[in-house]
PDB file of N, CA and C in Angstrom:
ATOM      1  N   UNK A   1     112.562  -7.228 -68.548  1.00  0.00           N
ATOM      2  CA  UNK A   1     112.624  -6.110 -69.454  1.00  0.00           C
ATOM      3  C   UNK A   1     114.075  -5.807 -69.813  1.00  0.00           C
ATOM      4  N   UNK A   2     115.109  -7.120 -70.107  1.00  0.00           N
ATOM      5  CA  UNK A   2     116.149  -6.585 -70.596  1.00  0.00           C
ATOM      6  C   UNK A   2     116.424  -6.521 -72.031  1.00  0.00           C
ATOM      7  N   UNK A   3     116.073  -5.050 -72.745  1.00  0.00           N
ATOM      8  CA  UNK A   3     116.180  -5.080 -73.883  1.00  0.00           C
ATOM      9  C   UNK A   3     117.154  -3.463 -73.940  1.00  0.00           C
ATOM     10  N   UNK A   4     117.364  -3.351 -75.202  1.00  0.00           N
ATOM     11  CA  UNK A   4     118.067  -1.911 -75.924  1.00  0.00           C
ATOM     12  C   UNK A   4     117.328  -1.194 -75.140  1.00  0.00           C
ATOM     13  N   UNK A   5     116.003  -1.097 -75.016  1.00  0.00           N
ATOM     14  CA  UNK A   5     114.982   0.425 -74.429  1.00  0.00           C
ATOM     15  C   UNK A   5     115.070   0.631 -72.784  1.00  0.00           C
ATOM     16  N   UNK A   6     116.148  -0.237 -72.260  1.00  0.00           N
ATOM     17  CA  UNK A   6     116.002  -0.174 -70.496  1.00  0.00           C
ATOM     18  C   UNK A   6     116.526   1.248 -70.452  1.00  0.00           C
ATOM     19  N   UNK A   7     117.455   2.055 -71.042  1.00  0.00           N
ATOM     20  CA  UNK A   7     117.393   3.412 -70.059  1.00  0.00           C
ATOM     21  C   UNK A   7     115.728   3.948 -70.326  1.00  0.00           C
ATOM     22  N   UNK A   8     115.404   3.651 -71.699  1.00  0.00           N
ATOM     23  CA  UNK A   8     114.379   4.652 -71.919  1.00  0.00           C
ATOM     24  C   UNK A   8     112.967   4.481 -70.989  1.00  0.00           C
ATOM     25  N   UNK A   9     113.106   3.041 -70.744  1.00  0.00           N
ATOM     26  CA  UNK A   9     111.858   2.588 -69.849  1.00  0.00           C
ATOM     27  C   UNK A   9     111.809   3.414 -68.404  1.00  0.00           C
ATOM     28  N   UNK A  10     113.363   3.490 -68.034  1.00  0.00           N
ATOM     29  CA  UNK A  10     113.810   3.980 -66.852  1.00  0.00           C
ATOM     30  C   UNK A  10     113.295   5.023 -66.824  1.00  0.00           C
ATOM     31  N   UNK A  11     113.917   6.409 -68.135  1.00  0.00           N
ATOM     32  CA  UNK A  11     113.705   7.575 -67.825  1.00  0.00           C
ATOM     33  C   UNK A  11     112.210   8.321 -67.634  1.00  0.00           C
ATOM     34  N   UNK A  12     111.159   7.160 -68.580  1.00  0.00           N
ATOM     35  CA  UNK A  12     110.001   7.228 -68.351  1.00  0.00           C
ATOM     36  C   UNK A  12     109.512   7.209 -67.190  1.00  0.00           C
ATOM     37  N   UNK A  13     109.996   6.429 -66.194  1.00  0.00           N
ATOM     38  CA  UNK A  13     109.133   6.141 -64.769  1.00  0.00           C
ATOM     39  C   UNK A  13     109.927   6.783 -64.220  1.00  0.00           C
ATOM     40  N   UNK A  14     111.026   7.678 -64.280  1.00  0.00           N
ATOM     41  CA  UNK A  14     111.540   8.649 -63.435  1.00  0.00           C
ATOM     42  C   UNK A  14     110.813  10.068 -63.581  1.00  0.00           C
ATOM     43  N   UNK A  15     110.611   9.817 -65.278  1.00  0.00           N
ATOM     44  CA  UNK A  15     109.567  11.554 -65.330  1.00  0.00           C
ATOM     45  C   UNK A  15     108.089  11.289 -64.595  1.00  0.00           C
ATOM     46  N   UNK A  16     107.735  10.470 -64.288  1.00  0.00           N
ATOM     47  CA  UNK A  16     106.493   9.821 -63.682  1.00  0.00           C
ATOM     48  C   UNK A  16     106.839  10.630 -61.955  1.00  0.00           C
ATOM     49  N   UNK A  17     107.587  10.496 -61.376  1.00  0.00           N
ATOM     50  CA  UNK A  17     108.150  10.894 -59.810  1.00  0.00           C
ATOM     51  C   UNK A  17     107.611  12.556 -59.765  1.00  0.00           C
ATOM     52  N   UNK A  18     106.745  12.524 -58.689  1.00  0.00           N
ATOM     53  CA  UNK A  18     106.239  14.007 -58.059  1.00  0.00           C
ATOM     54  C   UNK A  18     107.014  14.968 -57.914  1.00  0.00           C
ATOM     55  N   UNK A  19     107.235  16.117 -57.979  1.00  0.00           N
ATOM     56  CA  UNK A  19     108.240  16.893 -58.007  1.00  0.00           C
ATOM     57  C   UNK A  19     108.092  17.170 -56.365  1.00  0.00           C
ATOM     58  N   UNK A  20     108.976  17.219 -55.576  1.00  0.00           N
ATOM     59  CA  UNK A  20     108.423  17.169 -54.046  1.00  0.00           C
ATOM     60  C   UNK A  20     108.700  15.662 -53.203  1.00  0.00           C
ATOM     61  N   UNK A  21     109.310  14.721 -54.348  1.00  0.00           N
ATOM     62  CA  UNK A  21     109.160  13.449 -53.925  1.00  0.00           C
ATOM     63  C   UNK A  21     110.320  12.619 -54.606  1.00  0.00           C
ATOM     64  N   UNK A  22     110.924  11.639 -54.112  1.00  0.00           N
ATOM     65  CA  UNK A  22     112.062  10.975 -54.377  1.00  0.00           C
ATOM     66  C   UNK A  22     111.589   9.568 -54.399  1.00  0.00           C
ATOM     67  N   UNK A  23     112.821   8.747 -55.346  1.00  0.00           N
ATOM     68  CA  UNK A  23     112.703   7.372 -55.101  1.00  0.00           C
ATOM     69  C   UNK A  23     113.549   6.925 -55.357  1.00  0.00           C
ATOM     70  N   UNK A  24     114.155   5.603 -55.187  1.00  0.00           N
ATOM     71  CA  UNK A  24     115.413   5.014 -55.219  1.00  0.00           C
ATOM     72  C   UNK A  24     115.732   3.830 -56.384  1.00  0.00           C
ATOM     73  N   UNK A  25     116.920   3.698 -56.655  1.00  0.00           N
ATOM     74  CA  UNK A  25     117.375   3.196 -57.473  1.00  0.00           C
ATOM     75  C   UNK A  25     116.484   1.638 -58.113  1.00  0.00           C
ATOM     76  N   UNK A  26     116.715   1.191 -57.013  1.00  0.00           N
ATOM     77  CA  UNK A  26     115.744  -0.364 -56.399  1.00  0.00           C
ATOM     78  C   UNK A  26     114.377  -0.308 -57.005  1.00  0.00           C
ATOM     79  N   UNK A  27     113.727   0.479 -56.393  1.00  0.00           N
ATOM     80  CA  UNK A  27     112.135   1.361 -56.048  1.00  0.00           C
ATOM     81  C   UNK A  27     112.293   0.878 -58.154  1.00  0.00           C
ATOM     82  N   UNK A  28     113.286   1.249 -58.607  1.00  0.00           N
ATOM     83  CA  UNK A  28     113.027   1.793 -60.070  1.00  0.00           C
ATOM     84  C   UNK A  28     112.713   0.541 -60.881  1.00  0.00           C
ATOM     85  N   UNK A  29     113.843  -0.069 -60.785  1.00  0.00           N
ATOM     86  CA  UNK A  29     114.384  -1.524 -61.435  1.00  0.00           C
ATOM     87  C   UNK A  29     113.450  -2.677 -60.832  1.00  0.00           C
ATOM     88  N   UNK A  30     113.167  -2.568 -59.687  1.00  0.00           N
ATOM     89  CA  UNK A  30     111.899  -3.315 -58.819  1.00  0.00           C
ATOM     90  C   UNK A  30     110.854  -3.301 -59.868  1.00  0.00           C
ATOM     91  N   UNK A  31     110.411  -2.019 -60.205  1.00  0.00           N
ATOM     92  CA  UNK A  31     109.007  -1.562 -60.639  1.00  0.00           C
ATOM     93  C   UNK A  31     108.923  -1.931 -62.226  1.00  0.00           C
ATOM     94  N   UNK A  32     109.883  -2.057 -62.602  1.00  0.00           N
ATOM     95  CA  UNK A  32     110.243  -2.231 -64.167  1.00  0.00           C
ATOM     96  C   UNK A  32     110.705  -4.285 -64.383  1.00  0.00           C
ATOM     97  N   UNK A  33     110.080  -4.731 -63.248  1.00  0.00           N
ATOM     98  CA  UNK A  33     110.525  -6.353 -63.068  1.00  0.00           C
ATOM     99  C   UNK A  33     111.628  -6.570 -63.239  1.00  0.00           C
ATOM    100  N   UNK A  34     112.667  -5.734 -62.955  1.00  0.00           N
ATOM    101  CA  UNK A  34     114.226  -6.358 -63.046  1.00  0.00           C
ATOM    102  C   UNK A  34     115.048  -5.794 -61.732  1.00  0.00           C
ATOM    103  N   UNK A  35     114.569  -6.502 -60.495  1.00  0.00           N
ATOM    104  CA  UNK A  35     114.859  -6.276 -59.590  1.00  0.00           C
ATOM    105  C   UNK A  35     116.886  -6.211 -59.315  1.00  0.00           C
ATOM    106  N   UNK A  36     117.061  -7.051 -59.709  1.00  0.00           N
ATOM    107  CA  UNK A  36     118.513  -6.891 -59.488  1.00  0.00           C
ATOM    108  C   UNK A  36     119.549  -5.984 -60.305  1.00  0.00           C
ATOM    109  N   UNK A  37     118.940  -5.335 -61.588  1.00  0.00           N
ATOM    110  CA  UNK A  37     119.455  -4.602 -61.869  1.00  0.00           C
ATOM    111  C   UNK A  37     119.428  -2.655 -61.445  1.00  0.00           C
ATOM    112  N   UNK A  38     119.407  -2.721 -60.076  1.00  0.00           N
ATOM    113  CA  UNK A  38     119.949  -0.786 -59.642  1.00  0.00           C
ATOM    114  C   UNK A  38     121.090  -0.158 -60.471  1.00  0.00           C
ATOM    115  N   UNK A  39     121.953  -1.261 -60.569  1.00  0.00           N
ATOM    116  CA  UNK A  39     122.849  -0.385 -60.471  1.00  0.00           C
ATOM    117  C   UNK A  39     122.705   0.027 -62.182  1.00  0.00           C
ATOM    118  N   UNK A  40     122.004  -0.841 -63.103  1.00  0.00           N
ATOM    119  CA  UNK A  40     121.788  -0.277 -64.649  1.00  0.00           C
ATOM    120  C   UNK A  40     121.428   1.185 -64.689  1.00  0.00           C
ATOM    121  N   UNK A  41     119.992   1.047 -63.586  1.00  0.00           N
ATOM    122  CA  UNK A  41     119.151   2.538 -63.324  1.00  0.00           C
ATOM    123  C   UNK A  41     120.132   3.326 -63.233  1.00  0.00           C
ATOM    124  N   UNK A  42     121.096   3.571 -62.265  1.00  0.00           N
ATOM    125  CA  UNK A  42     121.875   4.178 -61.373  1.00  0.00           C
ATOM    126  C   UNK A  42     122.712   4.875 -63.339  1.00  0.00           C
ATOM    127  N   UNK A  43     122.897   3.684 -63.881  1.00  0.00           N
ATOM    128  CA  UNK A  43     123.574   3.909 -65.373  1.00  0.00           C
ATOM    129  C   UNK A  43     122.490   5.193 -66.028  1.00  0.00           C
ATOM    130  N   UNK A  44     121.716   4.878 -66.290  1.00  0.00           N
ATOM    131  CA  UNK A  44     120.505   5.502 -67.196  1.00  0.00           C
ATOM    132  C   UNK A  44     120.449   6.463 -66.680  1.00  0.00           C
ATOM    133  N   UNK A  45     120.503   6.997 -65.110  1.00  0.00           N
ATOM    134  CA  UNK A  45     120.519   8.443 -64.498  1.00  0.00           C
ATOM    135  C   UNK A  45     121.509   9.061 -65.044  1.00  0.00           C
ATOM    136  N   UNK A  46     123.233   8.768 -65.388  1.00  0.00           N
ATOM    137  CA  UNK A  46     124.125   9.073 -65.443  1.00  0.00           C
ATOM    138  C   UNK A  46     124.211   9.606 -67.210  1.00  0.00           C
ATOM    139  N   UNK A  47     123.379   8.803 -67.980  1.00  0.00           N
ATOM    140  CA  UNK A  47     122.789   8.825 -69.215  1.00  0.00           C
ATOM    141  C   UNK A  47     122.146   9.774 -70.114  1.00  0.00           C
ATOM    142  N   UNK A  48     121.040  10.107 -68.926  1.00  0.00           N
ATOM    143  CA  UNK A  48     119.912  11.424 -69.121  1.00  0.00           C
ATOM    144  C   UNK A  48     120.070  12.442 -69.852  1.00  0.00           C
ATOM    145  N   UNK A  49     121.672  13.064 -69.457  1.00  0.00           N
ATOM    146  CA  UNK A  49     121.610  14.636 -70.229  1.00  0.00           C
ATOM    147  C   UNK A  49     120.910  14.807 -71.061  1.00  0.00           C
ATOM    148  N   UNK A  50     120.986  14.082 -72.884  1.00  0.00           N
ATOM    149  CA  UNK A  50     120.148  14.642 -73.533  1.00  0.00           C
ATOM    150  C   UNK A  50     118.707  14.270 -74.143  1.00  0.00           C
ATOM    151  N   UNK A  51     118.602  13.340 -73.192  1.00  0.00           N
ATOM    152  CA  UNK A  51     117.422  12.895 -72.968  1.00  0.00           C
ATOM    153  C   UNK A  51     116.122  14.152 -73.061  1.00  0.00           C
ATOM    154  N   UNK A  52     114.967  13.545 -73.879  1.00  0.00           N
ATOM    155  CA  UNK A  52     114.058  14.876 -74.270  1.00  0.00           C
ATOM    156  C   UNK A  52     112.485  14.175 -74.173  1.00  0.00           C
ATOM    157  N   UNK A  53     111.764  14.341 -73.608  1.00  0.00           N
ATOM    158  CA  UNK A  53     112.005  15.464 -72.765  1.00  0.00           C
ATOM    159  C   UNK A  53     112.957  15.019 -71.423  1.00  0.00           C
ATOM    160  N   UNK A  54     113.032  16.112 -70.651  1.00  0.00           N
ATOM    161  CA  UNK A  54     114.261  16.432 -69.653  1.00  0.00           C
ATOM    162  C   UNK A  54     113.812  14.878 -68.598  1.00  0.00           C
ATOM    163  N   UNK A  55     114.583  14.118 -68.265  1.00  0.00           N
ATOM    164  CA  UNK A  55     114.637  13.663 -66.597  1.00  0.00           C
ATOM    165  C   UNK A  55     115.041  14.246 -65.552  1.00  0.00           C
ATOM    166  N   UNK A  56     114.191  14.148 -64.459  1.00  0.00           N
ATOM    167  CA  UNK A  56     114.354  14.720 -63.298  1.00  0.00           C
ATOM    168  C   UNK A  56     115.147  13.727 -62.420  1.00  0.00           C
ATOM    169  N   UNK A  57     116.776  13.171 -63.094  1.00  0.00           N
ATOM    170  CA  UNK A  57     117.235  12.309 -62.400  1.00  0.00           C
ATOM    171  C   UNK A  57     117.707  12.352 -60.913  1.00  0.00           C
ATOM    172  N   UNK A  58     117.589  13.977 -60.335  1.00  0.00           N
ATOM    173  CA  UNK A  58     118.442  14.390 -58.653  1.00  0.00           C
ATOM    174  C   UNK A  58     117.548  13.801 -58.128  1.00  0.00           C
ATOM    175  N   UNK A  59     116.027  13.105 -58.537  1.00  0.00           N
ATOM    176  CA  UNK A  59     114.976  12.790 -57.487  1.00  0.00           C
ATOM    177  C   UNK A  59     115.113  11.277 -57.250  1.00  0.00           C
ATOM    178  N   UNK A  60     116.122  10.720 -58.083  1.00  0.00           N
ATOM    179  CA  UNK A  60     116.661   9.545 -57.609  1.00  0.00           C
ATOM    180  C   UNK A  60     117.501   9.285 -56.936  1.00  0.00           C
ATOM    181  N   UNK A  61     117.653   8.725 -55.850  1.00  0.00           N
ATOM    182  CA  UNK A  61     118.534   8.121 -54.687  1.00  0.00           C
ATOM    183  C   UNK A  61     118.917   6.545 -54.189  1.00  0.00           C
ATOM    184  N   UNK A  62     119.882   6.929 -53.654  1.00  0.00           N
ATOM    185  CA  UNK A  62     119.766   5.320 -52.864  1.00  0.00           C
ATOM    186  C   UNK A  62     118.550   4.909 -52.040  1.00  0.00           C
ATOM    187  N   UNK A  63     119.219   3.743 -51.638  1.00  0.00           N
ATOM    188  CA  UNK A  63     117.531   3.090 -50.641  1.00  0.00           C
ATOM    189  C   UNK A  63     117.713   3.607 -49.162  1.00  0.00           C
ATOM    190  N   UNK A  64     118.457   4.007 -48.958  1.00  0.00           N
ATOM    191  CA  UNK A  64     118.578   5.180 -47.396  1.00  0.00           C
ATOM    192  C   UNK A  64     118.767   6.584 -47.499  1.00  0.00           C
ATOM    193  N   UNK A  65     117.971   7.058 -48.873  1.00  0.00           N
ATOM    194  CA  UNK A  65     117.989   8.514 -49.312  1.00  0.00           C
ATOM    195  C   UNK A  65     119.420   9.423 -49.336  1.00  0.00           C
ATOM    196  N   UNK A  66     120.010   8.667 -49.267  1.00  0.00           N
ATOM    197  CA  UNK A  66     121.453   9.452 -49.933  1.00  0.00           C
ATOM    198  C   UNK A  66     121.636   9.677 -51.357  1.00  0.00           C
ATOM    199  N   UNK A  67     122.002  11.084 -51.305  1.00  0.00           N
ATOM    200  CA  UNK A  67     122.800  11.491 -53.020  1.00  0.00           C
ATOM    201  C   UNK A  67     123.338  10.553 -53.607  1.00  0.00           C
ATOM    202  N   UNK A  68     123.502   9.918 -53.988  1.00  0.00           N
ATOM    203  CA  UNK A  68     124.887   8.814 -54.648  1.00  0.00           C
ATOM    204  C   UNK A  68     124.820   9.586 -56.141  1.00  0.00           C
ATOM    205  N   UNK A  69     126.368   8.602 -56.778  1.00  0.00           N
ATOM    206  CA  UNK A  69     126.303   9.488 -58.036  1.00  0.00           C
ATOM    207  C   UNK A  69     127.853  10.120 -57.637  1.00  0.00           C
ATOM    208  N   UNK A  70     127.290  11.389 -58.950  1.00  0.00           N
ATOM    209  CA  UNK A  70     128.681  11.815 -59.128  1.00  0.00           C
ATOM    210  C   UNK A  70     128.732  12.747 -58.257  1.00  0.00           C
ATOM    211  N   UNK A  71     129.578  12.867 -57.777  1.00  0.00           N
ATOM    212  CA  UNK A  71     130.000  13.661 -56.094  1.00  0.00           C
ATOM    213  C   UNK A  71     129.731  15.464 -56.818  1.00  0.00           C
ATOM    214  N   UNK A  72     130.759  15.414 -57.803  1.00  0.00           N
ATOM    215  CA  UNK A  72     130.910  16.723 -58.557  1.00  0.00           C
ATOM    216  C   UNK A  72     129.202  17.372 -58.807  1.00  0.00           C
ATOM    217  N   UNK A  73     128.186  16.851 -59.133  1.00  0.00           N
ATOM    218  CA  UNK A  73     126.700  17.255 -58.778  1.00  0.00           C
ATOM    219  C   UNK A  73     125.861  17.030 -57.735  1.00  0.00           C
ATOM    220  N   UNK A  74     126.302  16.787 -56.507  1.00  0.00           N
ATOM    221  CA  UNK A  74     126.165  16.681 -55.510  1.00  0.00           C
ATOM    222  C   UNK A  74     125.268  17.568 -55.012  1.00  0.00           C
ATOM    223  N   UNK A  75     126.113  18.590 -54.984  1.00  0.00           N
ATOM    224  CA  UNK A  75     125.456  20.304 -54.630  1.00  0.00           C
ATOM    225  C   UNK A  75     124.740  20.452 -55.651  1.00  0.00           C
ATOM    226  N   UNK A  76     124.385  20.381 -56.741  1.00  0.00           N
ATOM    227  CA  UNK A  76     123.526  20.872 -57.734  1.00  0.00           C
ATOM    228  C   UNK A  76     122.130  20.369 -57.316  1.00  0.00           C
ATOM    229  N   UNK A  77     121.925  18.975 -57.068  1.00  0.00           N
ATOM    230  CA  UNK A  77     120.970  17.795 -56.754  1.00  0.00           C
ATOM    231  C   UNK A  77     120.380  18.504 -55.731  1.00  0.00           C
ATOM    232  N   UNK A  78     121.216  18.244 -54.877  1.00  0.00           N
ATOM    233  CA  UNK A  78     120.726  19.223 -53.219  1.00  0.00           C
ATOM    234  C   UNK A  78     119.982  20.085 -53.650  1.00  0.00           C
ATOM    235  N   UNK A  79     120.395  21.062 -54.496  1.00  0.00           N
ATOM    236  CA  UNK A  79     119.873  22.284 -55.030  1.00  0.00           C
ATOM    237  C   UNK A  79     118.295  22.520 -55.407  1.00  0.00           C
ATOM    238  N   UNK A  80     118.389  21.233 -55.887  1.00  0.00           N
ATOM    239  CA  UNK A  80     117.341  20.866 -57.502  1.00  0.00           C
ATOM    240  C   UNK A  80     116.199  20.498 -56.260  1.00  0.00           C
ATOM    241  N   UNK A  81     116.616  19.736 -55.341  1.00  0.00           N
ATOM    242  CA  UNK A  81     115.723  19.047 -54.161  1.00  0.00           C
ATOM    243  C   UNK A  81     115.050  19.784 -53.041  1.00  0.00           C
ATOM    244  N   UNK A  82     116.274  20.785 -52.800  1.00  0.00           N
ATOM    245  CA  UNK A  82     115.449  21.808 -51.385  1.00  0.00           C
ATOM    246  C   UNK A  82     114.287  22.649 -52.531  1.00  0.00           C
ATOM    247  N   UNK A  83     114.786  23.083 -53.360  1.00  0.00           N
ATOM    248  CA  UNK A  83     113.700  23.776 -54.589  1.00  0.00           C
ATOM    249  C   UNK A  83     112.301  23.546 -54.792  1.00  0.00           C
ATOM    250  N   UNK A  84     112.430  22.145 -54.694  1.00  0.00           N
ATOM    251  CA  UNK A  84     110.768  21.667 -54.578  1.00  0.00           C
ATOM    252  C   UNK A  84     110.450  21.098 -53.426  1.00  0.00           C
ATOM    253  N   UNK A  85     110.927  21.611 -52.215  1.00  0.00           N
ATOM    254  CA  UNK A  85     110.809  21.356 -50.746  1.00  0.00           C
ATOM    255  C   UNK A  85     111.132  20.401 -49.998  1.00  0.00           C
ATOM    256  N   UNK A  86     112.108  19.378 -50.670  1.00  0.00           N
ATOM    257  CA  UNK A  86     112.779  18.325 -50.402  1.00  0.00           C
ATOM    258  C   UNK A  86     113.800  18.603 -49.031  1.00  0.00           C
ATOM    259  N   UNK A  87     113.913  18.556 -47.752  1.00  0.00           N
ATOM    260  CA  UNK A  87     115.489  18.534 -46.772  1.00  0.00           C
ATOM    261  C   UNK A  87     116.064  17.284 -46.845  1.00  0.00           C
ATOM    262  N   UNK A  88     117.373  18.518 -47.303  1.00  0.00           N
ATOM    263  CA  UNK A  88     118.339  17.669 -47.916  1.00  0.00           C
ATOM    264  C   UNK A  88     119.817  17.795 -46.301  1.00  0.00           C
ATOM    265  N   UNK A  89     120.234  17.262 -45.832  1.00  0.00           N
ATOM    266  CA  UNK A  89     121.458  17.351 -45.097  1.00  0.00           C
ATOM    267  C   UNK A  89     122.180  16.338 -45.084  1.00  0.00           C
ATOM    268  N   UNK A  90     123.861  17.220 -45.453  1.00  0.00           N
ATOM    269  CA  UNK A  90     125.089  16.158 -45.549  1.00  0.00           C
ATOM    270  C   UNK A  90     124.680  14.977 -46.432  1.00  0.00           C
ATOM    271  N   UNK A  91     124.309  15.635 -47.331  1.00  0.00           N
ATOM    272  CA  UNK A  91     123.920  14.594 -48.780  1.00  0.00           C
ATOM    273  C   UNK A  91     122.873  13.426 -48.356  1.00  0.00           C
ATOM    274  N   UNK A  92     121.830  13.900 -47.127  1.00  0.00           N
ATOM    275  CA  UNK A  92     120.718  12.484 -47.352  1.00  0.00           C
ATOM    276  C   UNK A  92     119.420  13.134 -46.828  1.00  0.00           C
ATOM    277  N   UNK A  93     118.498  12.461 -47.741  1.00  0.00           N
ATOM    278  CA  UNK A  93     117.456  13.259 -48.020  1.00  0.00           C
ATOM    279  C   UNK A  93     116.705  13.313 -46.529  1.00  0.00           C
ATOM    280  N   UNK A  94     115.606  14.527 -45.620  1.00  0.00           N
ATOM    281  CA  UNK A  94     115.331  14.572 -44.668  1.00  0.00           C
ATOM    282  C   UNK A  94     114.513  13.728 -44.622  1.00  0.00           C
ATOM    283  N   UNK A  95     113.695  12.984 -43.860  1.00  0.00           N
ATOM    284  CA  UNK A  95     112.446  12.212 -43.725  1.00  0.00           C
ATOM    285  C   UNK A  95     112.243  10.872 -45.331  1.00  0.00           C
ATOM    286  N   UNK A  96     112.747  10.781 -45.333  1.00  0.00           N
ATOM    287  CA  UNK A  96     112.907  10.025 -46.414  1.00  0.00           C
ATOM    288  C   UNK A  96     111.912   9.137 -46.692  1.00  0.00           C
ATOM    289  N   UNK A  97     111.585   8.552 -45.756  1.00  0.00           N
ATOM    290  CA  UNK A  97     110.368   7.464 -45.924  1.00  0.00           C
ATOM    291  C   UNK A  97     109.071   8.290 -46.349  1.00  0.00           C
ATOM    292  N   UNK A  98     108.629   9.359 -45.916  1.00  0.00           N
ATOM    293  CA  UNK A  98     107.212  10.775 -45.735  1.00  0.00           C
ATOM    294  C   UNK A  98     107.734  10.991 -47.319  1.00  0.00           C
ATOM    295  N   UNK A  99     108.496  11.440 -48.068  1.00  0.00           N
ATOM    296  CA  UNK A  99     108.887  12.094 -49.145  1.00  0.00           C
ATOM    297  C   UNK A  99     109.393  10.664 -50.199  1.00  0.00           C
ATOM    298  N   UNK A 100     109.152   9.438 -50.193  1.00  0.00           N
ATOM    299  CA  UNK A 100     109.740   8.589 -50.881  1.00  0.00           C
ATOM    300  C   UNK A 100     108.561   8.271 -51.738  1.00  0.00           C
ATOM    301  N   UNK A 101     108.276   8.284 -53.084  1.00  0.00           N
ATOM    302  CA  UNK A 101     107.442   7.988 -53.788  1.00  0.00           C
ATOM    303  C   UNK A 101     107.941   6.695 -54.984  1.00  0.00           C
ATOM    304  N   UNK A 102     106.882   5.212 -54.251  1.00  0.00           N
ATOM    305  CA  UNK A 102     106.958   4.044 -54.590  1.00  0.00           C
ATOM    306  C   UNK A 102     106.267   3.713 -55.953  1.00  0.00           C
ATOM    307  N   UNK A 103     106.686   3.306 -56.284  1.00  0.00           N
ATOM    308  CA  UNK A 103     106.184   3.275 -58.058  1.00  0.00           C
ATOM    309  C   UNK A 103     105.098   2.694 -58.397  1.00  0.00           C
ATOM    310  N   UNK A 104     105.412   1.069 -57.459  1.00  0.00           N
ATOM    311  CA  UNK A 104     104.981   0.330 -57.420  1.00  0.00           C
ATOM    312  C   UNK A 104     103.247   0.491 -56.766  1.00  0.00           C
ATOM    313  N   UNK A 105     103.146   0.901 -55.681  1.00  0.00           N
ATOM    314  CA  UNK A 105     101.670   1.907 -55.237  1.00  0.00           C
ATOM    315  C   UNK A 105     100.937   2.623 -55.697  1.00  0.00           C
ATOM    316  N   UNK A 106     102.092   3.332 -56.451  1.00  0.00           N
ATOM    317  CA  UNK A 106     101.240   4.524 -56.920  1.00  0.00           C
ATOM    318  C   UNK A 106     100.848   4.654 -58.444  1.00  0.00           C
ATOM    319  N   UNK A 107     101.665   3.253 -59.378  1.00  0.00           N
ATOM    320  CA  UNK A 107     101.328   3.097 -60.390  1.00  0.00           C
ATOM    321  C   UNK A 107     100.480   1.781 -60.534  1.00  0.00           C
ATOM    322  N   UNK A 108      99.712   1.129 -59.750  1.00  0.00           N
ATOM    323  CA  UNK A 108      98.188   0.300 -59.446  1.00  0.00           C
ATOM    324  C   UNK A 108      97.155   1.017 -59.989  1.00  0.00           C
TER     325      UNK A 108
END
């Protein structure tokens, strides 16, 4: 799926993610058959602002539930995450595996 529409494919299967539930960069680009490209995703999160409707990009993480990203929204993310009952400490998400929602599973 490497065409012009990869953020948009992205931001689609990110608005797809449970509010309550996270997934990772990998998890994304995996699910979209372009496994080696994260770090594009990781692009397309960074992308989002005016993206319409809105992405819920703070619910994306690394593959060991850490914040990554821009440090400067760090605290905002956290924010966005304990909100819909996410524990968040020292920037990595609590229980991560219980709260990680796979794309790939759950879009079968």
């Amino acid at each position: 799926m490497k065409d012009e529409n990869f953020f948009e494919h992205v931001w689609e299967l990110t608005r797809q993610i449970p509010a309550g539930r996270v997934t990772s960069y990998g998890a994304i680009a995996k699910a979209l058959g372009t496994d080696n490209l994260s770090r594009m995703v990781a692009k397309a999160m960074g992308a989002c602002g005016n993206a319409n409707p809105p992405v819920p990009y703070y619910r994306v993480v690394s593959s060991d539930g850490r914040l990554s990203g821009d440090p400067a929204s760090a605290g905002k993310r956290q924010a966005m995450l304990e909100a819909e009952g996410v524990g968040v400490k020292a920037l990595k998400v609590l229980n991560f595996k219980q709260v990680c929602w796979d794309p790939l599973k759950e879009l079968e």
